[in-house]
C-alpha atoms as a PDB file:
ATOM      1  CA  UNK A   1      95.631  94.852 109.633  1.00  0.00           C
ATOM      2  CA  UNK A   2      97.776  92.941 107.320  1.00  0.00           C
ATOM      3  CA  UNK A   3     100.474  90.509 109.010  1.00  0.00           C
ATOM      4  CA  UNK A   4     103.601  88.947 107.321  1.00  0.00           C
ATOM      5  CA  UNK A   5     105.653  86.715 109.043  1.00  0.00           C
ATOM      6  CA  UNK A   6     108.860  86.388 106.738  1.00  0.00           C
ATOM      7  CA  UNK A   7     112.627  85.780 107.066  1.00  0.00           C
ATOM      8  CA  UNK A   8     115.582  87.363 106.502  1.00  0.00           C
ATOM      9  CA  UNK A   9     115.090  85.906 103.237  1.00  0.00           C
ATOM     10  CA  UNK A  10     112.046  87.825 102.545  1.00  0.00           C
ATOM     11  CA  UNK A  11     112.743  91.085 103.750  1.00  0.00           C
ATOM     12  CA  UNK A  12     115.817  91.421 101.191  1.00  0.00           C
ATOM     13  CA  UNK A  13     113.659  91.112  98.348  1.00  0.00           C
ATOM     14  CA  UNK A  14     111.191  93.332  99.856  1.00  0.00           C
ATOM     15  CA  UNK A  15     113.713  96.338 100.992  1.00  0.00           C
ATOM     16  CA  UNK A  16     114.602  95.835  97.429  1.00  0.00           C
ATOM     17  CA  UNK A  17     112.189  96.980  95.877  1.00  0.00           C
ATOM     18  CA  UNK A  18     111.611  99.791  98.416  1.00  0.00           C
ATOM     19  CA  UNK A  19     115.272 100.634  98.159  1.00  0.00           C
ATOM     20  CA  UNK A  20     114.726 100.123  93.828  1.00  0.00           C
ATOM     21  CA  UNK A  21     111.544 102.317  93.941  1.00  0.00           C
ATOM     22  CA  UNK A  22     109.813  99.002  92.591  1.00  0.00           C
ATOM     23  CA  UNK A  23     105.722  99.311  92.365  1.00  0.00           C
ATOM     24  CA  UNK A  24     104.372  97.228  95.367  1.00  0.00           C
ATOM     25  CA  UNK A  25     100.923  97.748  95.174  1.00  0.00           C
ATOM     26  CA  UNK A  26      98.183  97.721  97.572  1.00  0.00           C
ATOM     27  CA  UNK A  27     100.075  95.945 100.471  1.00  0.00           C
ATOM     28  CA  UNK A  28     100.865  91.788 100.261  1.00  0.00           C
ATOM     29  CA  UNK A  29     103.559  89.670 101.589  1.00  0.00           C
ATOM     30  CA  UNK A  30     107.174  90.296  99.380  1.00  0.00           C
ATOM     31  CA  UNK A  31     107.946  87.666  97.655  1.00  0.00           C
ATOM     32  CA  UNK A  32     110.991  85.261  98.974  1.00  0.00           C
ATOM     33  CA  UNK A  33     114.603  85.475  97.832  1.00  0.00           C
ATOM     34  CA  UNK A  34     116.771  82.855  98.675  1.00  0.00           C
ATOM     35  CA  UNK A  35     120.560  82.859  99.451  1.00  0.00           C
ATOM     36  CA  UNK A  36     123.376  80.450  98.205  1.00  0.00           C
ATOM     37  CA  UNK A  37     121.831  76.845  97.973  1.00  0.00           C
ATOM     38  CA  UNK A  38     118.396  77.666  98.517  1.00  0.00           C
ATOM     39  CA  UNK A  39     118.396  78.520 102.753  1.00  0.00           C
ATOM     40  CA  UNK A  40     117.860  81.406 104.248  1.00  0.00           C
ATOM     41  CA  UNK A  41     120.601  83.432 105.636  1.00  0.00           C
ATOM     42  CA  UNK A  42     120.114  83.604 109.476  1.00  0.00           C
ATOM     43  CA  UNK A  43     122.660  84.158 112.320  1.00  0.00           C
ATOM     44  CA  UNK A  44     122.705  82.800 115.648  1.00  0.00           C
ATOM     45  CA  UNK A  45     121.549  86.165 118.071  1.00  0.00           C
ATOM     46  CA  UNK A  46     118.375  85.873 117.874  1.00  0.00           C
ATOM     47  CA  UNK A  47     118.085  82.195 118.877  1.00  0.00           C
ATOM     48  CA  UNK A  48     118.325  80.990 122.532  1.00  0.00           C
ATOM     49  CA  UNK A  49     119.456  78.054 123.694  1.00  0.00           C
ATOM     50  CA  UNK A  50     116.627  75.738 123.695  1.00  0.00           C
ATOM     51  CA  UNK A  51     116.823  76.305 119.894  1.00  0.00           C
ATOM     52  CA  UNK A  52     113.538  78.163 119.271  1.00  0.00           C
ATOM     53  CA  UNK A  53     113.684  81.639 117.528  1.00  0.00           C
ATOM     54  CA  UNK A  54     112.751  84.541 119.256  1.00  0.00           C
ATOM     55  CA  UNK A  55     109.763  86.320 117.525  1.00  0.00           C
ATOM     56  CA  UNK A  56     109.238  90.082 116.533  1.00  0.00           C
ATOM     57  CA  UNK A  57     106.486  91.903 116.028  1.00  0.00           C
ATOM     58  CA  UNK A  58     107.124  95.807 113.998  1.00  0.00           C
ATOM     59  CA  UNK A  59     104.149  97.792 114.054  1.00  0.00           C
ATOM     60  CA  UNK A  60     103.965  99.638 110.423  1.00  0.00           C
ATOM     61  CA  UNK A  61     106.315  98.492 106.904  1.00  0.00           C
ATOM     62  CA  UNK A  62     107.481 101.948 105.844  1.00  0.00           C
ATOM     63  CA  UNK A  63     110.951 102.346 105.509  1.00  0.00           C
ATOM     64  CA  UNK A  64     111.602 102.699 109.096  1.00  0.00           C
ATOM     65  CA  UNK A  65     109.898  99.553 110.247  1.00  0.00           C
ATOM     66  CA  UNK A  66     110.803  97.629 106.986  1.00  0.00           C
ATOM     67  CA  UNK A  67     115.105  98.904 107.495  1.00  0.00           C
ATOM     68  CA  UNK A  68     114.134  97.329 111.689  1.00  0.00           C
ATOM     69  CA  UNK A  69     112.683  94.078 109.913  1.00  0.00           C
ATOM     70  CA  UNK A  70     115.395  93.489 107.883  1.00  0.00           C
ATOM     71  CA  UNK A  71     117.840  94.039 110.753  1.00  0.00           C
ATOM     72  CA  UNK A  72     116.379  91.930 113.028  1.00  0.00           C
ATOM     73  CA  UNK A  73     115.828  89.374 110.431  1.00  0.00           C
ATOM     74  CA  UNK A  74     119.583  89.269 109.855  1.00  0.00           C
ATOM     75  CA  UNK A  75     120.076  88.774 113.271  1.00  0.00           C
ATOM     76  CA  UNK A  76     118.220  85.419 113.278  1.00  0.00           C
ATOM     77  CA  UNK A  77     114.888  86.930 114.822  1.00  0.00           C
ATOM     78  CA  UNK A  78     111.240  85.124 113.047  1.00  0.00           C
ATOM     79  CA  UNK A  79     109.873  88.855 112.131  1.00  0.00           C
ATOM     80  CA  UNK A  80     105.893  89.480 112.037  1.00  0.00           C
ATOM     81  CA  UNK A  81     105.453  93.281 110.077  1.00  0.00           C
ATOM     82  CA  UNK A  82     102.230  94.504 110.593  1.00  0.00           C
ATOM     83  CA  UNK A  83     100.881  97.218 108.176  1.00  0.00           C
ATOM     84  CA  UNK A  84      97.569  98.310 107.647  1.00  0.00           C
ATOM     85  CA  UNK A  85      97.591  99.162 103.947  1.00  0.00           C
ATOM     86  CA  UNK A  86     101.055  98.672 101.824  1.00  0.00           C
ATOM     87  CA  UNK A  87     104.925  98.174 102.041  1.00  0.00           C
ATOM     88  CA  UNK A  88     106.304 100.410 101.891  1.00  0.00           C
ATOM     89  CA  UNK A  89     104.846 103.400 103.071  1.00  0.00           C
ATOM     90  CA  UNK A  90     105.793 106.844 101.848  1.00  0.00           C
ATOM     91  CA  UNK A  91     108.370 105.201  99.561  1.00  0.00           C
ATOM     92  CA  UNK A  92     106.288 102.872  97.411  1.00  0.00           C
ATOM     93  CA  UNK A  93     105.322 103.535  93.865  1.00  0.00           C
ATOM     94  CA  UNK A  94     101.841 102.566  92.828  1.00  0.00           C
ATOM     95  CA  UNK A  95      99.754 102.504  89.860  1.00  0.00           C
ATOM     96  CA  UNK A  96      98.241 105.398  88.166  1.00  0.00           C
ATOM     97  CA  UNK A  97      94.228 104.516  87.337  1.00  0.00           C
ATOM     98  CA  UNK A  98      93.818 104.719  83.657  1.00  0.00           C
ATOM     99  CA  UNK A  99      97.468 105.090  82.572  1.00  0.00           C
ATOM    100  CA  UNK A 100      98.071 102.152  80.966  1.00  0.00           C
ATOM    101  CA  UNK A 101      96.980 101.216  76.974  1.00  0.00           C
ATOM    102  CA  UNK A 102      97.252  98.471  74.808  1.00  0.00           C
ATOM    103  CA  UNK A 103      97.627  95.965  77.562  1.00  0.00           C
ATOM    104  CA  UNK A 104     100.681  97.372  79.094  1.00  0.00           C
ATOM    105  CA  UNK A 105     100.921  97.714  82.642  1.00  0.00           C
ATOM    106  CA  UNK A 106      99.993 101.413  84.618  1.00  0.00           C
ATOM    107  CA  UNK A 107     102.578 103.741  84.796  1.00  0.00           C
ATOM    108  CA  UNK A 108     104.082 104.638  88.371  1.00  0.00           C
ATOM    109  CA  UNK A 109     103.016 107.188  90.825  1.00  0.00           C
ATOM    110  CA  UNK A 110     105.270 108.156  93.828  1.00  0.00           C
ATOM    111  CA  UNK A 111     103.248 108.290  96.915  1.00  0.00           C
ATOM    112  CA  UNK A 112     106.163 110.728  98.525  1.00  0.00           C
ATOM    113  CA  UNK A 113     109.518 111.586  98.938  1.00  0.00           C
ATOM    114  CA  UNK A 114     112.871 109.548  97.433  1.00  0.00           C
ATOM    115  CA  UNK A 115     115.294 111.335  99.503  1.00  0.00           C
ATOM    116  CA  UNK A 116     118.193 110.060 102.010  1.00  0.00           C
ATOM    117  CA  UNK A 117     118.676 112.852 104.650  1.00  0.00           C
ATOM    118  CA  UNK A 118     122.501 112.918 106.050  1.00  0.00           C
ATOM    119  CA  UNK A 119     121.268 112.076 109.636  1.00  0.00           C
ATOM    120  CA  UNK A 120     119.849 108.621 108.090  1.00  0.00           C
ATOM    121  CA  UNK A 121     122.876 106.583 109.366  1.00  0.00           C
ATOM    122  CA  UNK A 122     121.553 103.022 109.209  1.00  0.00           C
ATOM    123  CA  UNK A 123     119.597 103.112 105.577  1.00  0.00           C
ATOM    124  CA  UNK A 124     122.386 103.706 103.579  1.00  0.00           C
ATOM    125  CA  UNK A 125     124.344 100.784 104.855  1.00  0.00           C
ATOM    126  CA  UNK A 126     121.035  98.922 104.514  1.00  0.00           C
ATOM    127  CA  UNK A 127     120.453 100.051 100.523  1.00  0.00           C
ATOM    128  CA  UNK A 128     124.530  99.120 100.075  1.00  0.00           C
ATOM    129  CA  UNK A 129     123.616  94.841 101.545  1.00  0.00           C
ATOM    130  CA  UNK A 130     120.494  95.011  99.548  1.00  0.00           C
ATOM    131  CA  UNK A 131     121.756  93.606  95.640  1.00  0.00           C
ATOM    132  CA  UNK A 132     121.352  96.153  92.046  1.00  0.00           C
ATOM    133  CA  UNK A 133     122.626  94.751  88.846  1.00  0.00           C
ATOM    134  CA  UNK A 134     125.730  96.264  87.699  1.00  0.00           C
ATOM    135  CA  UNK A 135     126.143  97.835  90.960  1.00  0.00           C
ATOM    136  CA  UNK A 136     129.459  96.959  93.583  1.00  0.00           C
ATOM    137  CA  UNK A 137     127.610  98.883  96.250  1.00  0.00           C
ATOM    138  CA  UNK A 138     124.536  97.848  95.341  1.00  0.00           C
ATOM    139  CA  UNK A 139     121.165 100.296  95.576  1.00  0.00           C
ATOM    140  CA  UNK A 140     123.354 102.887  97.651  1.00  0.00           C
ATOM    141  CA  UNK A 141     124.671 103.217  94.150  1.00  0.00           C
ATOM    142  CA  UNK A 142     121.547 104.638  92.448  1.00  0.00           C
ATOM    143  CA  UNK A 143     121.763 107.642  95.048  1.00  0.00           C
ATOM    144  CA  UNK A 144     122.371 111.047  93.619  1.00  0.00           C
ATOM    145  CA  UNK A 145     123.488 114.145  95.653  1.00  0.00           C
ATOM    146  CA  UNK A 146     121.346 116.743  95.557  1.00  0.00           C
ATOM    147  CA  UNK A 147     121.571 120.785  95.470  1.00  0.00           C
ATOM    148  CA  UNK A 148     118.481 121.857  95.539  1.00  0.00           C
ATOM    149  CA  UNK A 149     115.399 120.574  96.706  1.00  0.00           C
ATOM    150  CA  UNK A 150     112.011 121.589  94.976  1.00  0.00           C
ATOM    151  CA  UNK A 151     108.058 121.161  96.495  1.00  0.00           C
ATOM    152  CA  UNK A 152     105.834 121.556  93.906  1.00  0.00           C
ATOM    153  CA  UNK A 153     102.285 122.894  95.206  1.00  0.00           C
ATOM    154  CA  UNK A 154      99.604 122.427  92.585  1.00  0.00           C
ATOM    155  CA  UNK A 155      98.354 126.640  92.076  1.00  0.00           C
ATOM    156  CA  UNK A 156     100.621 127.962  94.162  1.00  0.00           C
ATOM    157  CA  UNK A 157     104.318 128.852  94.006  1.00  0.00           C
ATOM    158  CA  UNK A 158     106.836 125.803  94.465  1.00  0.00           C
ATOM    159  CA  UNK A 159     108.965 126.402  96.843  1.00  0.00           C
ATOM    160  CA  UNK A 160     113.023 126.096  96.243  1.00  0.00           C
ATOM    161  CA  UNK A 161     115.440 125.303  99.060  1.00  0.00           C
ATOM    162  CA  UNK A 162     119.122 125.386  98.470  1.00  0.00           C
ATOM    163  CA  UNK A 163     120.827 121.866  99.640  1.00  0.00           C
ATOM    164  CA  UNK A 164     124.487 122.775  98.471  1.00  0.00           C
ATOM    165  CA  UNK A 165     126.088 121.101 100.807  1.00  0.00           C
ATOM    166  CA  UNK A 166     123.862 118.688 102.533  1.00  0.00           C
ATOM    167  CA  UNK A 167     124.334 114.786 102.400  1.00  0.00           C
ATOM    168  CA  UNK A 168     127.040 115.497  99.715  1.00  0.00           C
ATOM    169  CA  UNK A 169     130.728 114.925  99.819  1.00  0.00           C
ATOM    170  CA  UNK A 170     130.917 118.579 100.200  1.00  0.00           C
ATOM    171  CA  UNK A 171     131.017 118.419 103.949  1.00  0.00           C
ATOM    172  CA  UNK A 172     128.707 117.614 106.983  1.00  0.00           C
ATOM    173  CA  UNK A 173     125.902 119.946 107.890  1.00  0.00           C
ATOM    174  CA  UNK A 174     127.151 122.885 109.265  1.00  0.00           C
ATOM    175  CA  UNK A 175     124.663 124.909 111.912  1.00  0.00           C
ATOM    176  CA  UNK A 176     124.843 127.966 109.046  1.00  0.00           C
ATOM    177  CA  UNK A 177     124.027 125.602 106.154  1.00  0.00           C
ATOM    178  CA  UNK A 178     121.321 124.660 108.774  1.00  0.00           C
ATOM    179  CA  UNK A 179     119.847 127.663 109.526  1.00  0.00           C
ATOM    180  CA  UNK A 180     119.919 128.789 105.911  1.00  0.00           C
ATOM    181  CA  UNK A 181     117.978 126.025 104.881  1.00  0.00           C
ATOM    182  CA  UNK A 182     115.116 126.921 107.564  1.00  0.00           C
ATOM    183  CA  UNK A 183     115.389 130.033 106.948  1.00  0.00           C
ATOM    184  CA  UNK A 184     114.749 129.504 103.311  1.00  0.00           C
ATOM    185  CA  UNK A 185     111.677 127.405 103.910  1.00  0.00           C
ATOM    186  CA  UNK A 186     110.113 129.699 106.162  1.00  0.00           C
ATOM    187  CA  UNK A 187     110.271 132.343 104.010  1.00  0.00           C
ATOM    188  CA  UNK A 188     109.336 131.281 101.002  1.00  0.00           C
ATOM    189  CA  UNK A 189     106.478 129.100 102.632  1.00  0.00           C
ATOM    190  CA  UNK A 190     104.843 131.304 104.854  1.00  0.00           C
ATOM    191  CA  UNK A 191     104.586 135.073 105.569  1.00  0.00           C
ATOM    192  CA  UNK A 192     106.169 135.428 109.013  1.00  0.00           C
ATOM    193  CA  UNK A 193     108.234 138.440 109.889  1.00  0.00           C
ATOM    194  CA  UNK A 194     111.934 137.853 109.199  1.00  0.00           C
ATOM    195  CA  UNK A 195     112.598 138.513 113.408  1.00  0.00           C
ATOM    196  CA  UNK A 196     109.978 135.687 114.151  1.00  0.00           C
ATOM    197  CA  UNK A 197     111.756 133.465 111.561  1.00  0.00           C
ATOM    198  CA  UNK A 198     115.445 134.214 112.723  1.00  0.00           C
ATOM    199  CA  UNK A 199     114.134 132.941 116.511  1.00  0.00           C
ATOM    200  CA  UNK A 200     112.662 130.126 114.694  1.00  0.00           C
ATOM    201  CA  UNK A 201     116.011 128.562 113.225  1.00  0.00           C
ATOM    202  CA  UNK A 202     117.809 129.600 116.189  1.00  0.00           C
ATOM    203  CA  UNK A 203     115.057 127.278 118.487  1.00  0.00           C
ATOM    204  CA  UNK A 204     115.948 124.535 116.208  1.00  0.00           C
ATOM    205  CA  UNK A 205     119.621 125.272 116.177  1.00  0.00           C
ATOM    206  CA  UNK A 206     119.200 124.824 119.936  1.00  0.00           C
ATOM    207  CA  UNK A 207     117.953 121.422 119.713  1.00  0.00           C
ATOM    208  CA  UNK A 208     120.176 119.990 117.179  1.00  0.00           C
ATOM    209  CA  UNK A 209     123.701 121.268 118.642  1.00  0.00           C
ATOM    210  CA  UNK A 210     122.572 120.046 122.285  1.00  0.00           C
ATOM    211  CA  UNK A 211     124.288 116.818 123.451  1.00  0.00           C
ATOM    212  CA  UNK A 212     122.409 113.548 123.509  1.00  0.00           C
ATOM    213  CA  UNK A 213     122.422 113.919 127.213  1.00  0.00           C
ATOM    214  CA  UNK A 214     120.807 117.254 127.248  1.00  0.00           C
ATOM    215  CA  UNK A 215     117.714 115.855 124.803  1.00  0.00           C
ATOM    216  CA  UNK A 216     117.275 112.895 127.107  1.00  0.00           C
ATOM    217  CA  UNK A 217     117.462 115.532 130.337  1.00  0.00           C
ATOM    218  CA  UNK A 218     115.430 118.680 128.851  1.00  0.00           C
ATOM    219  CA  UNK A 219     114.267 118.497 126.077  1.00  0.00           C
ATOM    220  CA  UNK A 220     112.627 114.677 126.372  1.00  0.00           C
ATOM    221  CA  UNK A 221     110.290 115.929 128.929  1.00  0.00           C
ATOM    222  CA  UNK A 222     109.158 119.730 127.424  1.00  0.00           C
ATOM    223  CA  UNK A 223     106.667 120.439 125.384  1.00  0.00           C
ATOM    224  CA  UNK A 224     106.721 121.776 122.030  1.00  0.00           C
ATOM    225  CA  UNK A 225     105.207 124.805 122.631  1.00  0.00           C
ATOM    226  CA  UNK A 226     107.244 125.644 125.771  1.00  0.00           C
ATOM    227  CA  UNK A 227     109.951 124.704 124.223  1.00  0.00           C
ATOM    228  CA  UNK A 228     109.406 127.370 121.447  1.00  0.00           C
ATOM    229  CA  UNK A 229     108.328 129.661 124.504  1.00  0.00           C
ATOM    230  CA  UNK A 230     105.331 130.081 122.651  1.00  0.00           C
ATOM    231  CA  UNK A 231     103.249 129.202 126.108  1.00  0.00           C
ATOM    232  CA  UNK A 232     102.345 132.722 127.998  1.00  0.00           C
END
C-alpha cells in the first residue's frame, strides 16, 4: 500500500490534475505546488496548542478521499493518503500500451466516468479553489451540462438515458425527472416487466424524498433486500 504524506500544498496540484483529467499514472506522490513566496498555505484548525499538527490518515485517493485530503489539508491537518494502486481512482487517465509513435508520449485512456452528479455538493466548490488557465472559476469552468447520458457496451446495445434537466440550470431534480431516469435505465438495460420496474423507481423514490432523520432511523438499520421487500 502506497503512503503519501503531503500538505495542503501538495494536494492542490494533485486534485488538479484529477479535477484537469491530467494522466497520473500508476500511483506516486503529486508533485508540490507552492503558494505566494514559496510556503505552504495552512490554517490554524488543525493545530493544537502545544504547536504540533494533528495527523490524518484517508484510506483510498479517488476523488472522494483525494476532495477529504485536500479539505483537511486546508484546514492545517499533516494528511497521510493511502492508496493501493493510483490517484486518482476512477477519474485518472492513463496510458494506452502501444499508442504512442515517433517518440511521443501514449495517448490517454479514461479508466471511468467524468461526470459531476447534482447531489455532489462539496466537489464543485473544490474544482472552483483548484487554479485553470484562463479560467475565473477555475476547473469548475471546464464543466459542461449534460442532456443525455450514453453507456457504451462493447456488442451489445448502448444504452441512452435522458438527463434534460439534471445538474443543469434547468432546475433541481424533480422526483418525475427521477423516476424517468430509472425508469429509462431499467428498461433499456434489462428485461423486467414494466410493473416490476414502476415498484422499482417508486422504492428508490422512497428513499430519496425521506428526511435525513428517517434514513438515520429506518432505513440505516434495514437491509437491502427487505427494504425492496424482496425477503419472503
Amino acid at each position: 500500500m502506497e503512503r503519501t504524506g503531503n500538505s495542503r500544498r501538495t494536494f492542490l496540484t494533485g486534485a488538479a490534475a484529477v479535477g484537469g483529467a491530467a494522466a497520473l499514472g500508476n500511483g506516486g506522490t503529486a508533485p508540490a505546488a507552492t503558494a505566494a513566496g514559496g510556503e505552504p498555505k495552512t490554517a490554524s484548525k488543525g493545530t493544537p496548542a502545544g504547536g504540533a499538527r494533528q495527523t490524518v490518515a484517508v484510506l483510498g485517493g479517488g476523488v472522494a478521499g483525494l476532495t477529504a485530503a485536500h479539505e483537511l489539508a486546508e484546514r492545517g491537518f499533516q494528511v497521510t493518503v493511502c492508496e493501493r494502486r493510483a490517484l486518482g481512482g476512477k477519474a485518472r487517465s492513463m496510458d494506452v500500451p502501444d499508442s504512442a509513435r515517433g517518440g511521443r508520449k501514449p495517448l490517454p485512456g479514461e479508466h471511468g466516468f467524468r461526470f459531476i452528479p447534482g447531489f455532489y455538493l462539496n466537489l464543485p466548490d473544490t474544482l472552483r479553489r483548484i487554479p485553470f488557465a484562463g479560467n475565473p472559476n477555475g476547473c469548475h469552468d471546464n464543466l459542461v451540462a449534460s442532456s443525455e447520458v450514453l453507456f457504451a457496451r462493447t456488442g451489445r446495445e448502448d444504452i441512452r438515458l435522458p438527463m434534460a434537466t439534471l445538474g443543469t440550470p434547468q432546475g433541481p431534480l424533480t422526483p418525475d425527472d427521477l423516476i424517468r431516469v430509472i425508469t429509462g435505465l431499467l428498461t433499456t438495460a434489462l428485461k423486467l416487466p414494466a410493473h416490476e420496474i414502476a415498484y422499482f423507481a417508486n422504492r428508490i423514490l422512497v428513499f430519496f424524498t425521506s428526511c435525513d432523520q428517517r434514513r438515520l432511523d429506518d432505513w440505516e438499520r434495514t437491509p437491502w433486500w427487505t427494504y425492496l421487500r424482496a425477503v419472503g
